[in-house]
C-alpha atoms as a PDB file:
ATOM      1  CA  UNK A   1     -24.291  -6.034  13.758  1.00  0.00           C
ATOM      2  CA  UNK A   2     -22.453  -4.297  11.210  1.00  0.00           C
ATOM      3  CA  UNK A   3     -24.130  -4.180   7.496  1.00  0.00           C
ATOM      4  CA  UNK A   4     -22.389  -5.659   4.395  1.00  0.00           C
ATOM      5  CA  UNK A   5     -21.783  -1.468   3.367  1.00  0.00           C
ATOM      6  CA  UNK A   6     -20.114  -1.365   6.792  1.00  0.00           C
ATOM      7  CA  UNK A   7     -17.959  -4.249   6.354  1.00  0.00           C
ATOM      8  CA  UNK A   8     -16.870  -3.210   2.794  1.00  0.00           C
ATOM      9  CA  UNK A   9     -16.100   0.699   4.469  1.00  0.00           C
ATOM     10  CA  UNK A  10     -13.922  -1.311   7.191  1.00  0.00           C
ATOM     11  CA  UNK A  11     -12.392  -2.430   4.417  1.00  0.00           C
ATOM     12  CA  UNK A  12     -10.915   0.552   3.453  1.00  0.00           C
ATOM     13  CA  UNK A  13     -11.582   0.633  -0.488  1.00  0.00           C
ATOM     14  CA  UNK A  14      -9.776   3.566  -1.130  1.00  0.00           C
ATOM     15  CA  UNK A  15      -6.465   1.892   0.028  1.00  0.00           C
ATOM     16  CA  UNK A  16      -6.479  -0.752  -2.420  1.00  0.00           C
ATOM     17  CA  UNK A  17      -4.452   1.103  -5.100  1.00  0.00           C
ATOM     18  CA  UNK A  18      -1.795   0.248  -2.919  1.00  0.00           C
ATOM     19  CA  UNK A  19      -2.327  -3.575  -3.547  1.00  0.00           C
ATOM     20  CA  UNK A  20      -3.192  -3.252  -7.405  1.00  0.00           C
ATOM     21  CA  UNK A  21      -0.647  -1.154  -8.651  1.00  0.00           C
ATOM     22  CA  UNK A  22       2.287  -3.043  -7.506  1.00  0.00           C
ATOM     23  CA  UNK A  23       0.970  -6.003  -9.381  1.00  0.00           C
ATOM     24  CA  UNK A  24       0.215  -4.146 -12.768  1.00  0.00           C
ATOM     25  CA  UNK A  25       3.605  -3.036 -12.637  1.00  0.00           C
ATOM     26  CA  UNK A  26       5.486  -6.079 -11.790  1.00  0.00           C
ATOM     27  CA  UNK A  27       3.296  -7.135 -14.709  1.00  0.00           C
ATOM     28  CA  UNK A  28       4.510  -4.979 -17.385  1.00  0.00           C
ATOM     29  CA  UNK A  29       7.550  -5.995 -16.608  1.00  0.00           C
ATOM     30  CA  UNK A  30       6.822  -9.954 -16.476  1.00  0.00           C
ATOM     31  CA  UNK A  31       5.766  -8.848 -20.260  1.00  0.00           C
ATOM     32  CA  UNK A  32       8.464  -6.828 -21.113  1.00  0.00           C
ATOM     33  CA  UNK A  33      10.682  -9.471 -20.318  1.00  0.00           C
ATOM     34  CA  UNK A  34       8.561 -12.395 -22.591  1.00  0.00           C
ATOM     35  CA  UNK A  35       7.189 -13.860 -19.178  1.00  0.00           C
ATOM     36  CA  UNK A  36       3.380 -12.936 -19.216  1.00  0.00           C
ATOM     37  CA  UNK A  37       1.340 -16.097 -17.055  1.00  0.00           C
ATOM     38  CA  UNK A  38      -2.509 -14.678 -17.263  1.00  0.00           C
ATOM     39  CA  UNK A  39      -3.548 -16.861 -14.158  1.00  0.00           C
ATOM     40  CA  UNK A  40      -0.330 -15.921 -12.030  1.00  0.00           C
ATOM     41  CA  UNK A  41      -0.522 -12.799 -12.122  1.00  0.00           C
ATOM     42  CA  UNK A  42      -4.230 -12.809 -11.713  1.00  0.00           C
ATOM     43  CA  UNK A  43      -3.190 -14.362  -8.323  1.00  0.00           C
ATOM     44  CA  UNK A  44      -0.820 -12.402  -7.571  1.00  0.00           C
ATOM     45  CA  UNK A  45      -3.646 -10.079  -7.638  1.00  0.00           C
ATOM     46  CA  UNK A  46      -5.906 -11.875  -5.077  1.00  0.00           C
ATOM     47  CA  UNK A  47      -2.945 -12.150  -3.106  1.00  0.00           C
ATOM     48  CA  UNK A  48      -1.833  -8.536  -2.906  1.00  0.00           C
ATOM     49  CA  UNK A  49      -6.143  -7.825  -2.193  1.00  0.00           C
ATOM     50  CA  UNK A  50      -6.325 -10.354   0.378  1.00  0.00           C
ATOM     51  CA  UNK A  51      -3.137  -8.610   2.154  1.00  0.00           C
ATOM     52  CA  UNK A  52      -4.382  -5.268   1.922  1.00  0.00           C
ATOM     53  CA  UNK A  53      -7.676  -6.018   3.209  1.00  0.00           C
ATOM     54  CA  UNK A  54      -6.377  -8.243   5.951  1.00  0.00           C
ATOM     55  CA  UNK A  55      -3.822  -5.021   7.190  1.00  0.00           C
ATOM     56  CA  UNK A  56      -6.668  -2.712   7.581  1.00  0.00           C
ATOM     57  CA  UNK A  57      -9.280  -5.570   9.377  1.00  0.00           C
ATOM     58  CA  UNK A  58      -6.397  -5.977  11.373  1.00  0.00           C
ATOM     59  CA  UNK A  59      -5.854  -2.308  12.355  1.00  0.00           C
ATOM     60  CA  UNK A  60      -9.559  -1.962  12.806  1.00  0.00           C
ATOM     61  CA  UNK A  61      -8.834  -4.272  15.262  1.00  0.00           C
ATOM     62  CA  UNK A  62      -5.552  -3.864  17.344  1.00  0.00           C
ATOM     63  CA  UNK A  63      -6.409   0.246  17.049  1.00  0.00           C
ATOM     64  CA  UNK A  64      -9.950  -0.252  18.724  1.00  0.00           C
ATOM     65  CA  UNK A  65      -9.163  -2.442  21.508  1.00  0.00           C
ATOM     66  CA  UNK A  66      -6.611   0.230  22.451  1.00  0.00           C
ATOM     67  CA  UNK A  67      -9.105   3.145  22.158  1.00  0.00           C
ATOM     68  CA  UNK A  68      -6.666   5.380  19.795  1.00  0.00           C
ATOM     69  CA  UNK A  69      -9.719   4.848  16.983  1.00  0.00           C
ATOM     70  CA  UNK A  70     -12.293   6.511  19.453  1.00  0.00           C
ATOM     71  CA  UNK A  71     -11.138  10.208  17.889  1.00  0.00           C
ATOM     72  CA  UNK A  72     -11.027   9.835  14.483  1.00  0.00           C
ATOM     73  CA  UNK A  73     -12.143  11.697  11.253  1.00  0.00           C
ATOM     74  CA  UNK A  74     -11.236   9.230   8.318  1.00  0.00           C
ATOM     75  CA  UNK A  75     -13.150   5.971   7.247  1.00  0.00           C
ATOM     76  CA  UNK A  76     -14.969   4.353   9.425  1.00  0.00           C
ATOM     77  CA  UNK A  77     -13.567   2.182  12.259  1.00  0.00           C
ATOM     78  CA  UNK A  78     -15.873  -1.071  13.095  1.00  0.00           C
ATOM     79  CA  UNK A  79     -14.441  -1.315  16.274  1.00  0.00           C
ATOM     80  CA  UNK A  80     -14.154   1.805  17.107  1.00  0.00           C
ATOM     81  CA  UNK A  81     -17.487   2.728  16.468  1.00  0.00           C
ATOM     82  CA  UNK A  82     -19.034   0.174  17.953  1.00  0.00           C
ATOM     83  CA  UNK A  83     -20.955  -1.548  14.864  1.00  0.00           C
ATOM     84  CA  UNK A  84     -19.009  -4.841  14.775  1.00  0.00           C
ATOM     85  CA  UNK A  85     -17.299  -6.403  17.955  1.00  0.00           C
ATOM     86  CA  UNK A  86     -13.347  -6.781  17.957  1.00  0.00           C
ATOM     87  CA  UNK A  87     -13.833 -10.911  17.952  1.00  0.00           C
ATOM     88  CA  UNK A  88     -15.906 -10.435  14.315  1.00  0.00           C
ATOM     89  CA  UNK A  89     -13.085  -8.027  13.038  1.00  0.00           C
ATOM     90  CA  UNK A  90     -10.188 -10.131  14.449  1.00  0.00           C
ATOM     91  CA  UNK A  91     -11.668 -13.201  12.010  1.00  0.00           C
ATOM     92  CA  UNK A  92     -11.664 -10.631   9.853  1.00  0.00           C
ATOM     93  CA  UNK A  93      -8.519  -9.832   9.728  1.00  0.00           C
ATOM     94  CA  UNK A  94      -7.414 -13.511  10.227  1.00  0.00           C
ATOM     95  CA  UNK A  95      -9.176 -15.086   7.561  1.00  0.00           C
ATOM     96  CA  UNK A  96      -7.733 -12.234   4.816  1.00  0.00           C
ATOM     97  CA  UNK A  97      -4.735 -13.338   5.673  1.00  0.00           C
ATOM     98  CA  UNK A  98      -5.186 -17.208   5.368  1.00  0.00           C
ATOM     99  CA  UNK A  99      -6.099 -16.398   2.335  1.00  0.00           C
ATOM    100  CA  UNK A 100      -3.341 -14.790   1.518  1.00  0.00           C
ATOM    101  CA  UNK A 101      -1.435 -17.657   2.435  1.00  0.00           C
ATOM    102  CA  UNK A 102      -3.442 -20.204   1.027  1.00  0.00           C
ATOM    103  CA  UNK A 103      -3.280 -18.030  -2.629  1.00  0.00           C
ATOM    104  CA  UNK A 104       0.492 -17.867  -2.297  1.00  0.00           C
ATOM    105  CA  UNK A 105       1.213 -21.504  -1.517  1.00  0.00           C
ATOM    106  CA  UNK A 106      -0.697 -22.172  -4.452  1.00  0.00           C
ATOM    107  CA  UNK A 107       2.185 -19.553  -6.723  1.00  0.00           C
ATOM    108  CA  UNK A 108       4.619 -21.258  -4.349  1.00  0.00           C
ATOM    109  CA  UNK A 109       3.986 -24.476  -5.387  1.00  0.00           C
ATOM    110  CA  UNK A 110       3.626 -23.289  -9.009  1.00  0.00           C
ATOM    111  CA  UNK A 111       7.007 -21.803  -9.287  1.00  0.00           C
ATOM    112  CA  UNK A 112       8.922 -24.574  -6.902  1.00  0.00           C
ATOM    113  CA  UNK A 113      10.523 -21.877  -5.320  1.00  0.00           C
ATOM    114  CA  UNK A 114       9.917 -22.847  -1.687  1.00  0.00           C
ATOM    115  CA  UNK A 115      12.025 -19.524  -0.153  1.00  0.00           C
ATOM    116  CA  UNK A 116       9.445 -17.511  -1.476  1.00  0.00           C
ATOM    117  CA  UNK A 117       6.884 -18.683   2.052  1.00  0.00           C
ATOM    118  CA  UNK A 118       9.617 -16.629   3.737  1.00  0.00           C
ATOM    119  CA  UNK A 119       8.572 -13.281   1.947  1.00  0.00           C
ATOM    120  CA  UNK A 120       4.694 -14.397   2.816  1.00  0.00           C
ATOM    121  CA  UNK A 121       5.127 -14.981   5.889  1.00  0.00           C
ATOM    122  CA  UNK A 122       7.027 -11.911   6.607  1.00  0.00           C
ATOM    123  CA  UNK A 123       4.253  -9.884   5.025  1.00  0.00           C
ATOM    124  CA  UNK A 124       1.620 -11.261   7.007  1.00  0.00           C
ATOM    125  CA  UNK A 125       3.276 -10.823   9.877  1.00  0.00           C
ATOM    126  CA  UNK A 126       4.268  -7.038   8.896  1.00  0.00           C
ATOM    127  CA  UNK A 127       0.714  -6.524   8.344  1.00  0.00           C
ATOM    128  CA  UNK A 128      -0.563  -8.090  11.836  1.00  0.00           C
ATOM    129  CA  UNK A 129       2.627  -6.187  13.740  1.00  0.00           C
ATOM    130  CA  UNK A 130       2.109  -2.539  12.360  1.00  0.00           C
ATOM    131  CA  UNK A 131      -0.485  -2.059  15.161  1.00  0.00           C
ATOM    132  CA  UNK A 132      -0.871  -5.693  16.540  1.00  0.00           C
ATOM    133  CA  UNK A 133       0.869  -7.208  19.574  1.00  0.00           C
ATOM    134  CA  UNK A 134       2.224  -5.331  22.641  1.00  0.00           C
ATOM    135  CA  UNK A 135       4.971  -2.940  20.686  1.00  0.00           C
ATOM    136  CA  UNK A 136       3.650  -2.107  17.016  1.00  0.00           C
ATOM    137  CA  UNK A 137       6.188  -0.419  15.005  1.00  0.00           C
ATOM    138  CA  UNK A 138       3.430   1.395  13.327  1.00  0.00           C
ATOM    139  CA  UNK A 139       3.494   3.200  16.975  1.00  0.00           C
ATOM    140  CA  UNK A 140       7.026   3.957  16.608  1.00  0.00           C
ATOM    141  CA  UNK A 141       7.678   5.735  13.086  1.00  0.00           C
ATOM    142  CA  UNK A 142       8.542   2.766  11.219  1.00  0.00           C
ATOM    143  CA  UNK A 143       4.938   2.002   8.941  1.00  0.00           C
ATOM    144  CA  UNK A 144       6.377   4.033   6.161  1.00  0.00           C
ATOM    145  CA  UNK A 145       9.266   1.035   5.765  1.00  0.00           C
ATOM    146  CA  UNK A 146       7.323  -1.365   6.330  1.00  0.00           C
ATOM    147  CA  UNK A 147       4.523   0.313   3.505  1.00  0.00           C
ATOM    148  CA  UNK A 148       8.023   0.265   0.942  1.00  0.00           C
ATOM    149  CA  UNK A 149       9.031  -2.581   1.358  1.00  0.00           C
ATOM    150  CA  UNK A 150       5.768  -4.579   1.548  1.00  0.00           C
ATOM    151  CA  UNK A 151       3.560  -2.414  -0.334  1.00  0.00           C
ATOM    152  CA  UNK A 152       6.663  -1.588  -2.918  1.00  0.00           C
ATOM    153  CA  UNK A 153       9.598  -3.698  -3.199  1.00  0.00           C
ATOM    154  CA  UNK A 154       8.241  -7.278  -2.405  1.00  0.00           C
ATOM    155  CA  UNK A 155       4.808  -7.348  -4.629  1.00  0.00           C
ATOM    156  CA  UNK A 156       6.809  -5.652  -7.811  1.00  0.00           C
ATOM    157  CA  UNK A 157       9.364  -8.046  -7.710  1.00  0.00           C
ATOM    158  CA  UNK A 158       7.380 -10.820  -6.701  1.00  0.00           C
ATOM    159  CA  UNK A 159       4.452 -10.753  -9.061  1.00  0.00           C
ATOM    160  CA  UNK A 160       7.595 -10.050 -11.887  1.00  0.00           C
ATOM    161  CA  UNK A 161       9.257 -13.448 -10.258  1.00  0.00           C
ATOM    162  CA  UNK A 162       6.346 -16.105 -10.172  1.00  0.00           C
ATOM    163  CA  UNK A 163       5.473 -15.279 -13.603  1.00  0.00           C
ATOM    164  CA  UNK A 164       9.349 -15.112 -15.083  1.00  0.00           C
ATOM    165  CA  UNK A 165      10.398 -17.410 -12.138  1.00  0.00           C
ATOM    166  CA  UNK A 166      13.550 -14.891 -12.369  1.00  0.00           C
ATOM    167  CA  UNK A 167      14.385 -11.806 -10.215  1.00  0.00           C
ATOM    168  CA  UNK A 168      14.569  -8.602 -12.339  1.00  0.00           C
ATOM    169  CA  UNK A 169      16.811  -5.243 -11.886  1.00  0.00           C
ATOM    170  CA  UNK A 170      13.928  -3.964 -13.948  1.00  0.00           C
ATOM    171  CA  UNK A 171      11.635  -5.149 -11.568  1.00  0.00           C
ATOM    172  CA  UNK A 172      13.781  -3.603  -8.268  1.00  0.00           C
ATOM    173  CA  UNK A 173      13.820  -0.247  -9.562  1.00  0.00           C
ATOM    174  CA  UNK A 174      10.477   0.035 -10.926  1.00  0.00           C
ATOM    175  CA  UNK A 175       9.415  -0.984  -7.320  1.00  0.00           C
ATOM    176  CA  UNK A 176      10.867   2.308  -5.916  1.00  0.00           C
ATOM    177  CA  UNK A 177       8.584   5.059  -7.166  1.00  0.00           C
ATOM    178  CA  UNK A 178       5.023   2.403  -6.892  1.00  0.00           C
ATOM    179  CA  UNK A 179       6.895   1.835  -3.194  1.00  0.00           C
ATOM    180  CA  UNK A 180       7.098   5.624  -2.610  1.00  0.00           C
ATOM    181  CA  UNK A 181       3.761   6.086  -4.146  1.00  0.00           C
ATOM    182  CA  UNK A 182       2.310   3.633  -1.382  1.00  0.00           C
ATOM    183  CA  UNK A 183       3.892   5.327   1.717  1.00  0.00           C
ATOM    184  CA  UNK A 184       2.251   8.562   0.422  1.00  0.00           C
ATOM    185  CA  UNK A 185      -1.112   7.549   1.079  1.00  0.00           C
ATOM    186  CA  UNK A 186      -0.157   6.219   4.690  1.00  0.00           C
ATOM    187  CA  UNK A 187       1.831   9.632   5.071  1.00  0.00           C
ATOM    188  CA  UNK A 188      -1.271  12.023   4.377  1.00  0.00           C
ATOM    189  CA  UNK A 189      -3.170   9.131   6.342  1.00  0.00           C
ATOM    190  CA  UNK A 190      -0.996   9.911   9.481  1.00  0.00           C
ATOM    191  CA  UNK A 191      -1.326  14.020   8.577  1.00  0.00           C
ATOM    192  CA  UNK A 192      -5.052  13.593   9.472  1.00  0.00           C
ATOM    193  CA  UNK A 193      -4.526  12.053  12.553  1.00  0.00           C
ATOM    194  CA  UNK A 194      -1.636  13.644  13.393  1.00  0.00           C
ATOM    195  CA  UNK A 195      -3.709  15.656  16.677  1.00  0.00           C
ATOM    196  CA  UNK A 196      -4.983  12.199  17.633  1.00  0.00           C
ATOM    197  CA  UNK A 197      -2.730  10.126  17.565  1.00  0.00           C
ATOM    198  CA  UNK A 198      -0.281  12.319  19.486  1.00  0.00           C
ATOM    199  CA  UNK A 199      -2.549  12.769  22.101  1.00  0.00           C
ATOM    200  CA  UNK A 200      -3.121   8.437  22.511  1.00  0.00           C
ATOM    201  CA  UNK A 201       0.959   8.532  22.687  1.00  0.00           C
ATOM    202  CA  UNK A 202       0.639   6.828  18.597  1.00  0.00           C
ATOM    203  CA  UNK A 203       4.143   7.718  17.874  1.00  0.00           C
ATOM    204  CA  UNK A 204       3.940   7.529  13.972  1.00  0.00           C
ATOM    205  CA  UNK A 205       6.295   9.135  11.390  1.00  0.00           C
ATOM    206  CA  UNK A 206       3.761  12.126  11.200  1.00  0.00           C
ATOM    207  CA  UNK A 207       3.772  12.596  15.075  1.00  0.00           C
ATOM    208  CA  UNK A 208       7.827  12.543  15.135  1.00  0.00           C
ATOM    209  CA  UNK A 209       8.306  14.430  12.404  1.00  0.00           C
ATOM    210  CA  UNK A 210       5.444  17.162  13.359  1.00  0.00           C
ATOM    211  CA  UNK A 211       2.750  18.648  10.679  1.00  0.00           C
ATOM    212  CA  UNK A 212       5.276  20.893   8.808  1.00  0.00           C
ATOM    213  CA  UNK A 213       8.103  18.321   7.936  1.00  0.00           C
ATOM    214  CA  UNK A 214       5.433  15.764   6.967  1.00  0.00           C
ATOM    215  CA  UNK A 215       3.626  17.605   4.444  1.00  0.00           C
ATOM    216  CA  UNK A 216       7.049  18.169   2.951  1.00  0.00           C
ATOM    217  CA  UNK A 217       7.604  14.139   3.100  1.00  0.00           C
ATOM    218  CA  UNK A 218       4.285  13.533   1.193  1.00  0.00           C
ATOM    219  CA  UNK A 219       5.528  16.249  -1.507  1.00  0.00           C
ATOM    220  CA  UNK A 220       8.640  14.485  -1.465  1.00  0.00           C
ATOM    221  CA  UNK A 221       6.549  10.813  -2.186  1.00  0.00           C
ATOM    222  CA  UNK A 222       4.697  12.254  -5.167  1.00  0.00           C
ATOM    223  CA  UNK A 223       7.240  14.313  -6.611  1.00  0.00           C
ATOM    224  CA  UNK A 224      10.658  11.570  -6.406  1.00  0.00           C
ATOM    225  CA  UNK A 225       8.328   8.808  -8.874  1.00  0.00           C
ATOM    226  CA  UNK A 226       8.119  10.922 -11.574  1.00  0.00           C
ATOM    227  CA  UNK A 227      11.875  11.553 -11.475  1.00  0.00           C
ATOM    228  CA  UNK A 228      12.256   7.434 -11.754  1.00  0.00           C
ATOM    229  CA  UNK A 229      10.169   7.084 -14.460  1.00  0.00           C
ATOM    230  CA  UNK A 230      12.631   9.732 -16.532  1.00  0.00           C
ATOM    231  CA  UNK A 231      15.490   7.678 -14.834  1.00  0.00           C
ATOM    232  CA  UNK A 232      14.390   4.592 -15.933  1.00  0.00           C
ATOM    233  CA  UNK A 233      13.642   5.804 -19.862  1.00  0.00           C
ATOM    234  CA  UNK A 234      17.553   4.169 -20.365  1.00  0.00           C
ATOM    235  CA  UNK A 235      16.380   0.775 -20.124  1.00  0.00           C
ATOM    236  CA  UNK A 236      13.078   1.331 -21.091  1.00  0.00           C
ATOM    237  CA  UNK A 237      12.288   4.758 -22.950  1.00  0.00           C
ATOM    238  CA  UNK A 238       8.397   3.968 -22.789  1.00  0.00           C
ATOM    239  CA  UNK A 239       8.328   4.359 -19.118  1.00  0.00           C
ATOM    240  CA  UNK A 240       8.597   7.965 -19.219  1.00  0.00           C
ATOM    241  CA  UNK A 241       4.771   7.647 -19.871  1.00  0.00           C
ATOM    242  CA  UNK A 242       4.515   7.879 -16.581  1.00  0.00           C
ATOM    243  CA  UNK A 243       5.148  11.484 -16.540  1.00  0.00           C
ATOM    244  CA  UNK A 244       1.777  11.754 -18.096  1.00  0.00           C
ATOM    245  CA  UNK A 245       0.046  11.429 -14.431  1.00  0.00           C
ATOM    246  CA  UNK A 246       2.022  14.373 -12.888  1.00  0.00           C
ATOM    247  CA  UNK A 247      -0.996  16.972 -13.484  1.00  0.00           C
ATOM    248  CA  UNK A 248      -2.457  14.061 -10.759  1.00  0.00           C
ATOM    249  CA  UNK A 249      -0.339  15.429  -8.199  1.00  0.00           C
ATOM    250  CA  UNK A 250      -0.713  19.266  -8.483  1.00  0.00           C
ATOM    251  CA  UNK A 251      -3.782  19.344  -6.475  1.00  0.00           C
ATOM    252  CA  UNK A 252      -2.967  17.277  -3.612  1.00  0.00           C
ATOM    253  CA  UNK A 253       0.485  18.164  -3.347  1.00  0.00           C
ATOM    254  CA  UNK A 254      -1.234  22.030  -3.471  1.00  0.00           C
ATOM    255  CA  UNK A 255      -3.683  21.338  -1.008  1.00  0.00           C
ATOM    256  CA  UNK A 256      -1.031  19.603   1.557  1.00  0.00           C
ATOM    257  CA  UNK A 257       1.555  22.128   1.425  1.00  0.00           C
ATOM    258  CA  UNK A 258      -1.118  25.446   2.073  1.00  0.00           C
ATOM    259  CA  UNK A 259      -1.925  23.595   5.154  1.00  0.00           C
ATOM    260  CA  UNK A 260      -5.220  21.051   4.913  1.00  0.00           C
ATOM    261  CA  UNK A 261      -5.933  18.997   7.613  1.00  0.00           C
ATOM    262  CA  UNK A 262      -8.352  16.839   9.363  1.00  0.00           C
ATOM    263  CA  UNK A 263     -11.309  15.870   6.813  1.00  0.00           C
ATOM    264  CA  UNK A 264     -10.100  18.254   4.069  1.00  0.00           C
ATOM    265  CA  UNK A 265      -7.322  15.350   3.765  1.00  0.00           C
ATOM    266  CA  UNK A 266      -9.973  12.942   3.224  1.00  0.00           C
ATOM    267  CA  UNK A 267     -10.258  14.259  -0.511  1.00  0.00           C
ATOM    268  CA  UNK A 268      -6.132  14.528  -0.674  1.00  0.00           C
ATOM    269  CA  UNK A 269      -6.155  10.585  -0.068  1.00  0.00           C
ATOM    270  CA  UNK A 270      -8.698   9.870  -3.006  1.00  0.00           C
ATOM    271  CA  UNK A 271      -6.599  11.684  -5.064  1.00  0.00           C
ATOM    272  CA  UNK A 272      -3.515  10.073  -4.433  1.00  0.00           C
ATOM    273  CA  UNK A 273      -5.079   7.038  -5.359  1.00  0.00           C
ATOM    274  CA  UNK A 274      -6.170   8.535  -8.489  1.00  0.00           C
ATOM    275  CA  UNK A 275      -3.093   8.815  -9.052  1.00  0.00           C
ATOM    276  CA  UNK A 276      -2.098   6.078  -7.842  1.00  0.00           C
ATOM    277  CA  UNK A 277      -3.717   4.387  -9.984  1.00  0.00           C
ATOM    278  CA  UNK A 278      -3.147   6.424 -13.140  1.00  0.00           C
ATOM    279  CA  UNK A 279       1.241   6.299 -12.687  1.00  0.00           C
ATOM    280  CA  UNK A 280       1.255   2.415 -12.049  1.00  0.00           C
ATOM    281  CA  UNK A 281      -0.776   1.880 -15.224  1.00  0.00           C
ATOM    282  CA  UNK A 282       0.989   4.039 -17.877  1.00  0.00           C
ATOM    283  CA  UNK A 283       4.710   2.649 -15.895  1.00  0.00           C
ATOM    284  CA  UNK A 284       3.314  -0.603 -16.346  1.00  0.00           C
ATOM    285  CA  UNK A 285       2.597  -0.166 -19.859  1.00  0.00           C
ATOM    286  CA  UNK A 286       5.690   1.784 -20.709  1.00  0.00           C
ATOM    287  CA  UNK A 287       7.569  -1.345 -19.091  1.00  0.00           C
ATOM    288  CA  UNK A 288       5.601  -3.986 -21.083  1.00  0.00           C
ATOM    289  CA  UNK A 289       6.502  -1.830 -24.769  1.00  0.00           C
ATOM    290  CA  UNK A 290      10.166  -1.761 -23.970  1.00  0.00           C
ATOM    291  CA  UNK A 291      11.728  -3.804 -21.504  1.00  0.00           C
END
C-alpha cells in the first residue's frame, strides 16, 4: 500500500509549473484586457492541476503495465515499483480527470460557451492517449505537440477566454514561449530516459532525434521564449520583464549541452521549473501593466 508521500511523489510535483504558469499568464492578460474574474480563473487553476495530475497518474499507469517504467532513474513510478497496484493508479488517473471535467463544465456553463467541452474533452483524452491505449503517440515522437498545444496554446487562451469570454491575439502569442517552456521539461524528461526507453522500443522525440540533437532542442525551448517576450514588447512593452528570468536558464541550458545525463538531469528539470515558474510570472505581470 503506497503512503500518502508516495502518492503525492506519483504525482509528480515538480511538473506542475507546467499547469500553473499557463494560467497566470492567460491571467495577466484577462487583466490587461479589463477582464479579471477572481473565481474563474481560480478554476481555471484547479482545472489545469487536476489535468496535470491526472496525465502523470495516467502514465504511472499505461507505462507500468507495459514494463518500460521497470528501468528508470527519475521520480518514482507507483506501478512500476510495485508500491501501489495499476487498478489504484488507474482511479487515480480517472478520477483527476473527472475532475477536470466536472471543474470545466462548471466554467462551461459559466461562460455559455458550450464548444468549449470540445477543447476538454480533447485534453483529457490527449492526456489518457500520450501513453494509454494500444498506439500512444507519446511512443511515436509526437508528446512534444501534444505538451504545446495542451500544456501551451489551449490553457493560455482558455483561462484568457472564460474570464473575457473573448479570444485574444494577445493571448495566442503569449501562449507560444509558456507552450515552448512546457515541452522543455518533457524534452530533458525524455534526455534521461533516452537509454531506456530505446531499449523498451519507446520511440519518443528524444529516441528519434538521438542525445546530441535533443539537447540542442531543449536549448532551443529555453532560449526561443525570451526572444517572444522582446517580440511581444510592441503590444505590450512590460512584457519584456520576462527577460529578467534568463540568468534561470544559464545553468541548465550549461549543464545539458556539456553532456549530463541520467540523474544529473534530475536537478536540470527542477530548474526548468524554476524557471518556469519565474518567466510565466514576470510575462504575466508585464501583460497585466500593458495590454
Amino acid at each position: 500500500m503506497a503512503t500518502p508521500a508516495q502518492w503525492l511523489a506519483g504525482a509528480r510535483p515538480r511538473t506542475l509549473p507546467n499547469a500553473i504558469v499557463p494560467v497566470m499568464v492567460g491571467t495577466g492578460v484577462a487583466i490587461g484586457e479589463g477582464g479579471f474574474n477572481g473565481w474563474r480563473a481560480v478554476l481555471a487553476l484547479l482545472v489545469a492541476l487536476s489535468l496535470q495530475i491526472g496525465v502523470n497518474y495516467a502514465n504511472d499507469y499505461s507505462d507500468g503495465i507495459r514494463g518500460t517504467d521497470d528501468q528508470r532513474v527519475g521520480p518514482m513510478r507507483l506501478v512500476g515499483s510495485r508500491v501501489a497496484t495499476p487498478r489504484q493508479v488507474l482511479g487515480a488517473a480517472l478520477g483527476s480527470f473527472a475532475a477536470a471535467a466536472v471543474l470545466g463544465l462548471i466554467l462551461v456553463i459559466a461562460t455559455q460557451a458550450w464548444w468549449v467541452l470540445l477543447v476538454g474533452a480533447a485534453a483529457i483524452a490527449a492526456g489518457w492517449f500520450y501513453t494509454g491505449g494500444s498506439s500512444p503517440y507519446g511512443y511515436r515522437a509526437l508528446g512534444e505537440v501534444a505538451v504545446f498545444v495542451f500544456f501551451g496554446v489551449v490553457p493560455v487562451t482558455g483561462t484568457a477566454f472564460v474570464q473575457t469570454e473573448a479570444l485574444s491575439w494577445a493571448a495566442l502569442v503569449a501562449s507560444v514561449p509558456v507552450g515552448l517552456l512546457s515541452c522543455s521539461m518533457l524534452v530533458v524528461n525524455n534526455l534521461r530516459d533516452v537509454g531506456s526507453d530505446g531499449e523498451v522500443g519507446k520511440r519518443t522525440l528524444a529516441v528519434v532525434l538521438g542525445a546530441p540533437r535533443t539537447r540542442t532542442l531543449y536549448a532551443a525551448c529555453l532560449i526561443a521564449p525570451f526572444a517572444v517576450a522582446l517580440a511581444m514588447v510592441v503590444a505590450a512593452p512590460a512584457a519584456a520583464l520576462a527577460v529578467l528570468a534568463a540568468p534561470l536558464a544559464i545553468s541548465p541550458v550549461r549543464t545539458v549541452l556539456r553532456g549530463a545525463a541520467g540523474p544529473a538531469l534530475i536537478t536540470v528539470l527542477q530548474q526548468t521549473g524554476k524557471l518556469q515558474m519565474a518567466y510565466g510570472l514576470l510575462l504575466a505581470i508585464g501583460l497585466a501593466l500593458t495590454l
